[in-house]
PDB file of N, CA and C in Angstrom:
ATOM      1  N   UNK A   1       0.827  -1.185   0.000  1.00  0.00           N
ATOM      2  CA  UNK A   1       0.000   0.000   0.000  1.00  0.00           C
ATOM      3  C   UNK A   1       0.872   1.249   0.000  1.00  0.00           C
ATOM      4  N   UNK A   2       0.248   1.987  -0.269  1.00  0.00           N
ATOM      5  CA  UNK A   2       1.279   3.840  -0.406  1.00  0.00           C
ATOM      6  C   UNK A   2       1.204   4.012   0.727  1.00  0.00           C
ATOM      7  N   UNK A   3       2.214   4.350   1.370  1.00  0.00           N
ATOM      8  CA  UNK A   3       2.005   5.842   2.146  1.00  0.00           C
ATOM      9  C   UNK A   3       1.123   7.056   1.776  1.00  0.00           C
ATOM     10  N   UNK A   4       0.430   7.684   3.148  1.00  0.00           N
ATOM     11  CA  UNK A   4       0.026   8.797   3.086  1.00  0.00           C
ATOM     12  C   UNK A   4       0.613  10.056   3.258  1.00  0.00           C
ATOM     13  N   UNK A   5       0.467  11.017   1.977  1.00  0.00           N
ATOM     14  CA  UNK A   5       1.651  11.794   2.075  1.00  0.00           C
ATOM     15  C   UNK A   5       1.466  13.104   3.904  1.00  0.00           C
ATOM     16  N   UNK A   6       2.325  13.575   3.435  1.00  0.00           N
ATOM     17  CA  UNK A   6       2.878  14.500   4.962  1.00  0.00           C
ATOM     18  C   UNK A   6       2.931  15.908   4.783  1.00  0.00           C
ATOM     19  N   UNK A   7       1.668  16.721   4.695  1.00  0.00           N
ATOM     20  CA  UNK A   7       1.693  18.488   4.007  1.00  0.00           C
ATOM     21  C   UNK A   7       1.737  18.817   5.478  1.00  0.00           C
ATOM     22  N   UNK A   8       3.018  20.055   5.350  1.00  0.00           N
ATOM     23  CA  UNK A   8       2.509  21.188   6.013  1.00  0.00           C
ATOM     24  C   UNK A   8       1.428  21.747   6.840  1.00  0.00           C
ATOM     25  N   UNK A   9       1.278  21.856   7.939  1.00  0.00           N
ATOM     26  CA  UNK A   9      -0.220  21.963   8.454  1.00  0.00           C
ATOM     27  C   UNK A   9      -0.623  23.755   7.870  1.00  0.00           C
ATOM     28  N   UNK A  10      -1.503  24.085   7.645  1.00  0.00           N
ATOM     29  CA  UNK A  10      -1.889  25.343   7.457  1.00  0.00           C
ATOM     30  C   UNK A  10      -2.574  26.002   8.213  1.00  0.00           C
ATOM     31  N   UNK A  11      -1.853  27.327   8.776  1.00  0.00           N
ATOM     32  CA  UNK A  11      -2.204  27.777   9.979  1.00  0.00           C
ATOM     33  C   UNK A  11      -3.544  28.868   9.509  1.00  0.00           C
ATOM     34  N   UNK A  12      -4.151  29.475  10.210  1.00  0.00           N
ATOM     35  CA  UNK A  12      -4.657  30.605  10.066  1.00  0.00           C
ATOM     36  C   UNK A  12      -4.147  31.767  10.232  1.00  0.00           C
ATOM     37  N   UNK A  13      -4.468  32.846   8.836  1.00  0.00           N
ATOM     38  CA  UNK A  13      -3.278  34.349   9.532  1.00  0.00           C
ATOM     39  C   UNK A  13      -4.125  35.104   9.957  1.00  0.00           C
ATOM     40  N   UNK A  14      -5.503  34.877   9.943  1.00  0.00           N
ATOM     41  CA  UNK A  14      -6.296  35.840  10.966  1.00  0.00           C
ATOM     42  C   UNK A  14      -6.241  35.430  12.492  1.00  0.00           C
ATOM     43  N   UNK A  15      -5.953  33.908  12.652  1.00  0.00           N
ATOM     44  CA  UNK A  15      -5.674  33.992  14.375  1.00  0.00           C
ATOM     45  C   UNK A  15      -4.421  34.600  14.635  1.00  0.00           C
ATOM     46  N   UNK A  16      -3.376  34.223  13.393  1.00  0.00           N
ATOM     47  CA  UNK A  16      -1.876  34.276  13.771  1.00  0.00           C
ATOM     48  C   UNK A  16      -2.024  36.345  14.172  1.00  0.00           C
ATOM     49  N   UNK A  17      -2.653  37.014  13.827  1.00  0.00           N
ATOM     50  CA  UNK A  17      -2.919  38.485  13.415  1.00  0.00           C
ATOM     51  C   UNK A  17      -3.344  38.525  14.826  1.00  0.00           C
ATOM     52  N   UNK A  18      -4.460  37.798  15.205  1.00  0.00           N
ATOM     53  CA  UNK A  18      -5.458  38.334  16.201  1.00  0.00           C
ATOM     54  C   UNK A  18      -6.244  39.294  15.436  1.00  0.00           C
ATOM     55  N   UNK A  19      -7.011  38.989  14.239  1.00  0.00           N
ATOM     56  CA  UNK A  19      -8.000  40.107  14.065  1.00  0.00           C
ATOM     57  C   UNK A  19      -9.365  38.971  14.571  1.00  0.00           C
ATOM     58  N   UNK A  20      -9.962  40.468  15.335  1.00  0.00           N
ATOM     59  CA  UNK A  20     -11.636  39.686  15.568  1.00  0.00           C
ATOM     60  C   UNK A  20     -12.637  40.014  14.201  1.00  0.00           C
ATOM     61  N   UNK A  21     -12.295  40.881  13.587  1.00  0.00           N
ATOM     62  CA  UNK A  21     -13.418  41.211  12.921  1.00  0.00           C
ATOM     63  C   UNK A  21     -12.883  41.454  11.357  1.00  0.00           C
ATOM     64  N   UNK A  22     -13.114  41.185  10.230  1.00  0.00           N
ATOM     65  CA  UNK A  22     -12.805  41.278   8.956  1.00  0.00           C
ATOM     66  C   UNK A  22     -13.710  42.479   8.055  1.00  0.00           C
ATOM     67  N   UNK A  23     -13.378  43.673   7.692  1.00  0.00           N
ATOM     68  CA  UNK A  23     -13.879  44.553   7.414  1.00  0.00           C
ATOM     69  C   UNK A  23     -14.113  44.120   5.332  1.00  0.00           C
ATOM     70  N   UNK A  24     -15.305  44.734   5.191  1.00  0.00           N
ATOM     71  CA  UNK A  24     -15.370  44.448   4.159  1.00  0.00           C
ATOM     72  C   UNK A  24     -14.961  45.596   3.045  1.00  0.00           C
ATOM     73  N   UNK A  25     -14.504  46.835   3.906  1.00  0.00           N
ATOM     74  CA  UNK A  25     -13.437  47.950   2.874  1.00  0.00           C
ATOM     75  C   UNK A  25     -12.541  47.712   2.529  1.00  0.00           C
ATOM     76  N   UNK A  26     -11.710  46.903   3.708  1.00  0.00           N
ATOM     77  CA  UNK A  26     -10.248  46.521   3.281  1.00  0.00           C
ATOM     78  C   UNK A  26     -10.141  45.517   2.523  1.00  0.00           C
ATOM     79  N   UNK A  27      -9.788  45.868   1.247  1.00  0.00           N
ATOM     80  CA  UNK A  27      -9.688  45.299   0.141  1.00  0.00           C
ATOM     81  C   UNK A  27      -8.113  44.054  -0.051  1.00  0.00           C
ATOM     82  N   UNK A  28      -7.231  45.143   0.880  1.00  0.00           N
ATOM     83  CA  UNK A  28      -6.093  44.264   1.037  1.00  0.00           C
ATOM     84  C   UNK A  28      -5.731  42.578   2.223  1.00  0.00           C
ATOM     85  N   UNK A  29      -7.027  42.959   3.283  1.00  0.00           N
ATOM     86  CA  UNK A  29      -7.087  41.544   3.350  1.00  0.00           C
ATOM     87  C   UNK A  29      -7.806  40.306   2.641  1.00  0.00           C
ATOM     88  N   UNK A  30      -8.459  41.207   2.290  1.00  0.00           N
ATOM     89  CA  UNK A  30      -9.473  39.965   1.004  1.00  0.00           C
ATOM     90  C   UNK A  30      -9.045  39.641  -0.104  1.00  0.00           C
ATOM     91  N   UNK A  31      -7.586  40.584  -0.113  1.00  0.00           N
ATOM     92  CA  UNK A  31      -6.624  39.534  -1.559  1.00  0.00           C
ATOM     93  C   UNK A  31      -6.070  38.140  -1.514  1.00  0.00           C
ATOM     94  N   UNK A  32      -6.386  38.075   0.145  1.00  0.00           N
ATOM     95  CA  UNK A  32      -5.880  36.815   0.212  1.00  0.00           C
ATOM     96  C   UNK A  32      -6.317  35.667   0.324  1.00  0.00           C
ATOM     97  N   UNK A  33      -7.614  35.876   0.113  1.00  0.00           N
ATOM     98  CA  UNK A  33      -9.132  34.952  -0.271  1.00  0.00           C
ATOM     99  C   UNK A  33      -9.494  34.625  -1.518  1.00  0.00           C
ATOM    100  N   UNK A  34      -8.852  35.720  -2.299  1.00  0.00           N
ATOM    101  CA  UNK A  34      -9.796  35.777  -3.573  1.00  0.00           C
ATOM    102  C   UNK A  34      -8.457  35.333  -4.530  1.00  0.00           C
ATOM    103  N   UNK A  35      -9.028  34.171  -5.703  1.00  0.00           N
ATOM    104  CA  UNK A  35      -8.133  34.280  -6.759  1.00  0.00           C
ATOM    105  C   UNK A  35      -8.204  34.938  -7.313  1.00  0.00           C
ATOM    106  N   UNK A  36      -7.204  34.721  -8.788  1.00  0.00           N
ATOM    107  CA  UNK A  36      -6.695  36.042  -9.945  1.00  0.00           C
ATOM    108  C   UNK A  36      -8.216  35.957 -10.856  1.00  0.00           C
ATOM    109  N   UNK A  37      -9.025  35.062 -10.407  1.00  0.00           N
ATOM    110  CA  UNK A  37     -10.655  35.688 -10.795  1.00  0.00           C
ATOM    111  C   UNK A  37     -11.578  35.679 -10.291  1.00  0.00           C
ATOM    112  N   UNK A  38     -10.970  36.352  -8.867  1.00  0.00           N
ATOM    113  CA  UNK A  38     -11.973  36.892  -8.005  1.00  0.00           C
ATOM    114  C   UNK A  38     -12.985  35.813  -7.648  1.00  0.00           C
ATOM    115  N   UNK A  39     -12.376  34.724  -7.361  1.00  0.00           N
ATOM    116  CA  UNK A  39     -13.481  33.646  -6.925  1.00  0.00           C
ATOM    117  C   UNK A  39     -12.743  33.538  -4.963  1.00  0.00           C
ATOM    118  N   UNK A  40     -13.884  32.928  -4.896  1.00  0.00           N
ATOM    119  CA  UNK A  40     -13.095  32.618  -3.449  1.00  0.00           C
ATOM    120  C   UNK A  40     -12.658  31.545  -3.286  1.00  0.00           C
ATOM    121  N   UNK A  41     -11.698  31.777  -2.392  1.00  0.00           N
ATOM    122  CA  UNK A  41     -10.868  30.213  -2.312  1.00  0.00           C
ATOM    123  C   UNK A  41     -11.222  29.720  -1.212  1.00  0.00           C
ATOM    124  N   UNK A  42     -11.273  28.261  -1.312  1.00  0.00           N
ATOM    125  CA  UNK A  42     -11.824  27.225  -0.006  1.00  0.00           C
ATOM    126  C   UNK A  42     -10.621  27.304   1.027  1.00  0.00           C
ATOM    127  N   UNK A  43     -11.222  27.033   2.261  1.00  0.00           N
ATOM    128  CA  UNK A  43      -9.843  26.888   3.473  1.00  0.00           C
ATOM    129  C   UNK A  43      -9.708  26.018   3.150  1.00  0.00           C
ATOM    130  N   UNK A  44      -9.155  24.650   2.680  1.00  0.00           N
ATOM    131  CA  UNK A  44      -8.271  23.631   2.477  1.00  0.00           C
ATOM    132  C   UNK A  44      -7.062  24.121   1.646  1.00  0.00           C
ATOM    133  N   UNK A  45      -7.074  25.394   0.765  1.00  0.00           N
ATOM    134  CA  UNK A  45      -6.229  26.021  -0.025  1.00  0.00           C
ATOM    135  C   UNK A  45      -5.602  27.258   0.881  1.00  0.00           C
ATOM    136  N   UNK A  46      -6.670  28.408   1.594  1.00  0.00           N
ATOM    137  CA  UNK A  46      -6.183  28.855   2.012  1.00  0.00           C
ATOM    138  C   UNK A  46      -5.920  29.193   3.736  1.00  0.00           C
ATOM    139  N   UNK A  47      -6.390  27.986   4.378  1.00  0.00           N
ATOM    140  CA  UNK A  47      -5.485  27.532   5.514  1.00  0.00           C
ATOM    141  C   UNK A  47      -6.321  28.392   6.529  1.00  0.00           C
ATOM    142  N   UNK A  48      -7.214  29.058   6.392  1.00  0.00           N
ATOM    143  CA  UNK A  48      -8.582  29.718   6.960  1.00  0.00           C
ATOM    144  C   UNK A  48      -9.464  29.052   8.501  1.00  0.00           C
ATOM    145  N   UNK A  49      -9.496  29.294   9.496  1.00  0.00           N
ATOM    146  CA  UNK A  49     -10.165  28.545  10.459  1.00  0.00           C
ATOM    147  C   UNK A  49     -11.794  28.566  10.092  1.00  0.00           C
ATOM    148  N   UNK A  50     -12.925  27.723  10.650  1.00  0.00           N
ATOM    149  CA  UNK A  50     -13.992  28.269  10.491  1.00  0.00           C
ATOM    150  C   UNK A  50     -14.462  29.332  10.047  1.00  0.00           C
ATOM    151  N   UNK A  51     -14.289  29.785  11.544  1.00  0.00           N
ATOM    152  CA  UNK A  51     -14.483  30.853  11.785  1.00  0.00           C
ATOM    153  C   UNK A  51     -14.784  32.348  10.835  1.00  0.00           C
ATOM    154  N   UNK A  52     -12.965  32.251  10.796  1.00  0.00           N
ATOM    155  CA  UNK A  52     -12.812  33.110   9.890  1.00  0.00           C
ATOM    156  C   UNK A  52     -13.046  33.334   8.652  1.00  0.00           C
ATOM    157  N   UNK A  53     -12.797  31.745   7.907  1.00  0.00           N
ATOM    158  CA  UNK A  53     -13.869  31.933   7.025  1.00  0.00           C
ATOM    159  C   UNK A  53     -15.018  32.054   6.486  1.00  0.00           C
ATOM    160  N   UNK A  54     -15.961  32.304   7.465  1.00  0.00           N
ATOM    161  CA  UNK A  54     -16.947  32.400   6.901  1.00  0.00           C
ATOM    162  C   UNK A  54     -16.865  33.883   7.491  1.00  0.00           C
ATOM    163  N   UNK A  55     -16.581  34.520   8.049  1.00  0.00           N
ATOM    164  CA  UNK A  55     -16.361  36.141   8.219  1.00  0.00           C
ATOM    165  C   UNK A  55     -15.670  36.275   7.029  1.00  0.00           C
ATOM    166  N   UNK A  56     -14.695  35.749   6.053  1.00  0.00           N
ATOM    167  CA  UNK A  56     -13.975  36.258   4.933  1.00  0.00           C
ATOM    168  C   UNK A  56     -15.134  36.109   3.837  1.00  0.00           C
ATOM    169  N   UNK A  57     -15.915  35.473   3.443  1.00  0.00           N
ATOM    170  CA  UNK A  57     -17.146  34.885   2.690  1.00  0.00           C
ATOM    171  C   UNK A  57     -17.995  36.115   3.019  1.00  0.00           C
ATOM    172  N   UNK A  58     -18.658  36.323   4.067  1.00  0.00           N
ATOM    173  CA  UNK A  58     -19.419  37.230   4.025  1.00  0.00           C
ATOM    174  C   UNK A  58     -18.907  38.812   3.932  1.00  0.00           C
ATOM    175  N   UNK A  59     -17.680  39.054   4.119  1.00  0.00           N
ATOM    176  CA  UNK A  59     -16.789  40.250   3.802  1.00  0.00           C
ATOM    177  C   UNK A  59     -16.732  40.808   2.104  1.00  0.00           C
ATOM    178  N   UNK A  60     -16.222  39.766   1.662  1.00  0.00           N
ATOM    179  CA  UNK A  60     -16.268  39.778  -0.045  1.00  0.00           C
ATOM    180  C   UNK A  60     -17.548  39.557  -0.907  1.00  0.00           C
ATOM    181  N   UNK A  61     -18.746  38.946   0.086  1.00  0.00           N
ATOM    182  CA  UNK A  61     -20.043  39.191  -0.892  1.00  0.00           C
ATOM    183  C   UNK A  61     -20.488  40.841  -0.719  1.00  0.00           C
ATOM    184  N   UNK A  62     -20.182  41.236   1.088  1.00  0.00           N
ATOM    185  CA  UNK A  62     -20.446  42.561   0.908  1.00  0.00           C
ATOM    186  C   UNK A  62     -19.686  43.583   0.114  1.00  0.00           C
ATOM    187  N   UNK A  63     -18.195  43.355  -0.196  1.00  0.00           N
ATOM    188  CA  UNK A  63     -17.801  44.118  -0.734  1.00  0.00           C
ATOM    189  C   UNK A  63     -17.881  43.892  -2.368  1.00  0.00           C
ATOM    190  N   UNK A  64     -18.436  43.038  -2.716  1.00  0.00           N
ATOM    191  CA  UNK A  64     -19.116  42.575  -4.158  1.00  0.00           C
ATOM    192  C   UNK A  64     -20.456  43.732  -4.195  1.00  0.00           C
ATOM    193  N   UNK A  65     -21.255  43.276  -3.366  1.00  0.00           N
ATOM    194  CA  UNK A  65     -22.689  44.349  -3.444  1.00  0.00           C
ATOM    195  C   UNK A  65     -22.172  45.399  -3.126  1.00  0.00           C
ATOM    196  N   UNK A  66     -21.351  45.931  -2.488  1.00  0.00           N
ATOM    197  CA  UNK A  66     -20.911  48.005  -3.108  1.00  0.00           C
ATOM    198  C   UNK A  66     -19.998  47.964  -3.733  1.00  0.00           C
ATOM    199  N   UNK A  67     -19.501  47.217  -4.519  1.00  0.00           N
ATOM    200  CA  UNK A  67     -18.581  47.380  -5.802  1.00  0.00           C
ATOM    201  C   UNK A  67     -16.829  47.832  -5.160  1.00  0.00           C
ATOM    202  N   UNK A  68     -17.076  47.600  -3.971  1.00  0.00           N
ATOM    203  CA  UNK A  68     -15.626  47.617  -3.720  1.00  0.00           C
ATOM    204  C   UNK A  68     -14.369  46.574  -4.369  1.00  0.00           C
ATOM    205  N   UNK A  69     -15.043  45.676  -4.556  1.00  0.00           N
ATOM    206  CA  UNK A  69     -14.494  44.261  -5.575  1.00  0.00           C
ATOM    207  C   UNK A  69     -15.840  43.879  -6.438  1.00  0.00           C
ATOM    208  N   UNK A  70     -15.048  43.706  -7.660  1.00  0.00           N
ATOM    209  CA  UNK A  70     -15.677  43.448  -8.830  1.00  0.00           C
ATOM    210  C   UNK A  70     -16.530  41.934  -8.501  1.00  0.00           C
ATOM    211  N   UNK A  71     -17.316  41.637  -8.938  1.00  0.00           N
ATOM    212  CA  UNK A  71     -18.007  40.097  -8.987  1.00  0.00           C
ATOM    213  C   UNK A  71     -17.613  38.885 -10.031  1.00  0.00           C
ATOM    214  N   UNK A  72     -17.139  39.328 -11.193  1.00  0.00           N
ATOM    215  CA  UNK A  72     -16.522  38.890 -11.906  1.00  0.00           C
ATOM    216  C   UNK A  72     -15.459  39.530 -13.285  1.00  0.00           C
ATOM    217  N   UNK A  73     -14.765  38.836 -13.533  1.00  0.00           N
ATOM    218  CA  UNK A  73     -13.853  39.963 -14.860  1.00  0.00           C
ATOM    219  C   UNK A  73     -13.613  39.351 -16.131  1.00  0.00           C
ATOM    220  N   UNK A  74     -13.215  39.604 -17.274  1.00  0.00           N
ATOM    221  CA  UNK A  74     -13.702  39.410 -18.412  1.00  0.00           C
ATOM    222  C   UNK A  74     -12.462  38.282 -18.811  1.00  0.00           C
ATOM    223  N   UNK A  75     -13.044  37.170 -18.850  1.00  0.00           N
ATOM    224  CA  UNK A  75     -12.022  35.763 -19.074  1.00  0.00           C
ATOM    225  C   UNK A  75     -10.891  36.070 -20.403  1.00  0.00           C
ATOM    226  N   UNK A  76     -11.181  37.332 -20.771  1.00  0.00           N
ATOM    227  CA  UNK A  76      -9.774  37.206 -22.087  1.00  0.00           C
ATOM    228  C   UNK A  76      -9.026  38.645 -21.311  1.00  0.00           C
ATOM    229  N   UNK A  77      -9.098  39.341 -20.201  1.00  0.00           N
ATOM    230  CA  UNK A  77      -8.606  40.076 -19.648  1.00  0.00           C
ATOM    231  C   UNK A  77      -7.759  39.684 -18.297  1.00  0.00           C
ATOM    232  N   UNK A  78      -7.317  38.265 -18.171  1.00  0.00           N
ATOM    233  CA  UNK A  78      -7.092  37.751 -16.630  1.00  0.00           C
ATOM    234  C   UNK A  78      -5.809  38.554 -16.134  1.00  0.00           C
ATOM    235  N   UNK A  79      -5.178  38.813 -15.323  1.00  0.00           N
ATOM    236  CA  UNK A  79      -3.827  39.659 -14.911  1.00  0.00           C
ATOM    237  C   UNK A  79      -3.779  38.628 -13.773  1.00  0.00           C
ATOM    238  N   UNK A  80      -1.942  38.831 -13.720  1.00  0.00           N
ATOM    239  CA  UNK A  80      -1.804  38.414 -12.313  1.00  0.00           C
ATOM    240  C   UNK A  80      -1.923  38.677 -11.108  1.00  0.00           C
ATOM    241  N   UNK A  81      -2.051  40.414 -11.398  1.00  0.00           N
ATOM    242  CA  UNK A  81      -2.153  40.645 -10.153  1.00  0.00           C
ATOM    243  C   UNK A  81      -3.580  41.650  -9.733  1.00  0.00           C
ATOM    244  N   UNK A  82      -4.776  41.239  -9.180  1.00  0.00           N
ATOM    245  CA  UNK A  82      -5.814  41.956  -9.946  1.00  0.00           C
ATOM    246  C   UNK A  82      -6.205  42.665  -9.146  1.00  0.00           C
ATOM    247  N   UNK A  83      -5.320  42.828  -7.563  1.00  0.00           N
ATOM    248  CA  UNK A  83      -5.819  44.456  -7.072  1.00  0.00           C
ATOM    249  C   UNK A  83      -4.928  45.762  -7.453  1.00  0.00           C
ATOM    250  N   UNK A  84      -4.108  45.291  -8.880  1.00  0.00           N
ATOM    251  CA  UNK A  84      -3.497  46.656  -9.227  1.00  0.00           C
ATOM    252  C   UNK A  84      -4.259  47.580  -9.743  1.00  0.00           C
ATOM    253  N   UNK A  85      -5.461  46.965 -10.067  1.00  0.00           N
ATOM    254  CA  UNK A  85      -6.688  47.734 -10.972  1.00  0.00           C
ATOM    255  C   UNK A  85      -8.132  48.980  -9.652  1.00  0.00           C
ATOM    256  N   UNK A  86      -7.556  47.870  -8.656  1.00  0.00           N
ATOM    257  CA  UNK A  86      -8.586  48.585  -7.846  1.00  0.00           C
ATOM    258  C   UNK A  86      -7.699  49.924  -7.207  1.00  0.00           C
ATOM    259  N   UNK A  87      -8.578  51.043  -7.139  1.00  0.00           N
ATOM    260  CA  UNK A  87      -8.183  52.307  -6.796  1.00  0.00           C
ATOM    261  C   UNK A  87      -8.013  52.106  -5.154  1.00  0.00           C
ATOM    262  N   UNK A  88      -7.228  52.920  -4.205  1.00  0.00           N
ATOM    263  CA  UNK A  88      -6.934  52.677  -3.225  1.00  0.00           C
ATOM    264  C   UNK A  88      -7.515  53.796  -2.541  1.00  0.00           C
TER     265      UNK A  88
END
């Protein structure tokens, strides 16, 4: 039989931070949720507690409904880096 492989455990950087609360203006912590098309990424990828993720989930739908982050972007326009576009 195989062995089961041996990853890295993935911590959370909102406990590692100590933030209680995830604002849905700040655009710069929700870059680290969102891929290069603005989808959200699952905590098995990005290492997210409960918790927090679902405070990061409901952060980025609100900042989807006031257009602080886009909802989606145009599949022949992808960039790597896609909060260079958002105004600060």
């Amino acid at each position: 039989m195989a062995e089961k492989r041996k990853y890295a455990r993935k911590y959370c950087k909102y406990c590692e931070a100590k933030i209680e609360y995830i604002d849905y203006k700040d655009a710069k912590i929700l870059r680290h949720s969102l891929s290069e098309r603005y989808k959200i990424m699952p905590r098995r990828l990005t290492g997210n507690c409960k918790r927090h993720q679902e405070m990061v989930e409901l952060a980025i739908k609100r900042a989807r409904h006031t257009a602080v982050i886009p909802y989606i972007i145009d599949t022949r326009k992808v960039v790597a880096v896609p909060f260079e576009q958002i105004q600060q």
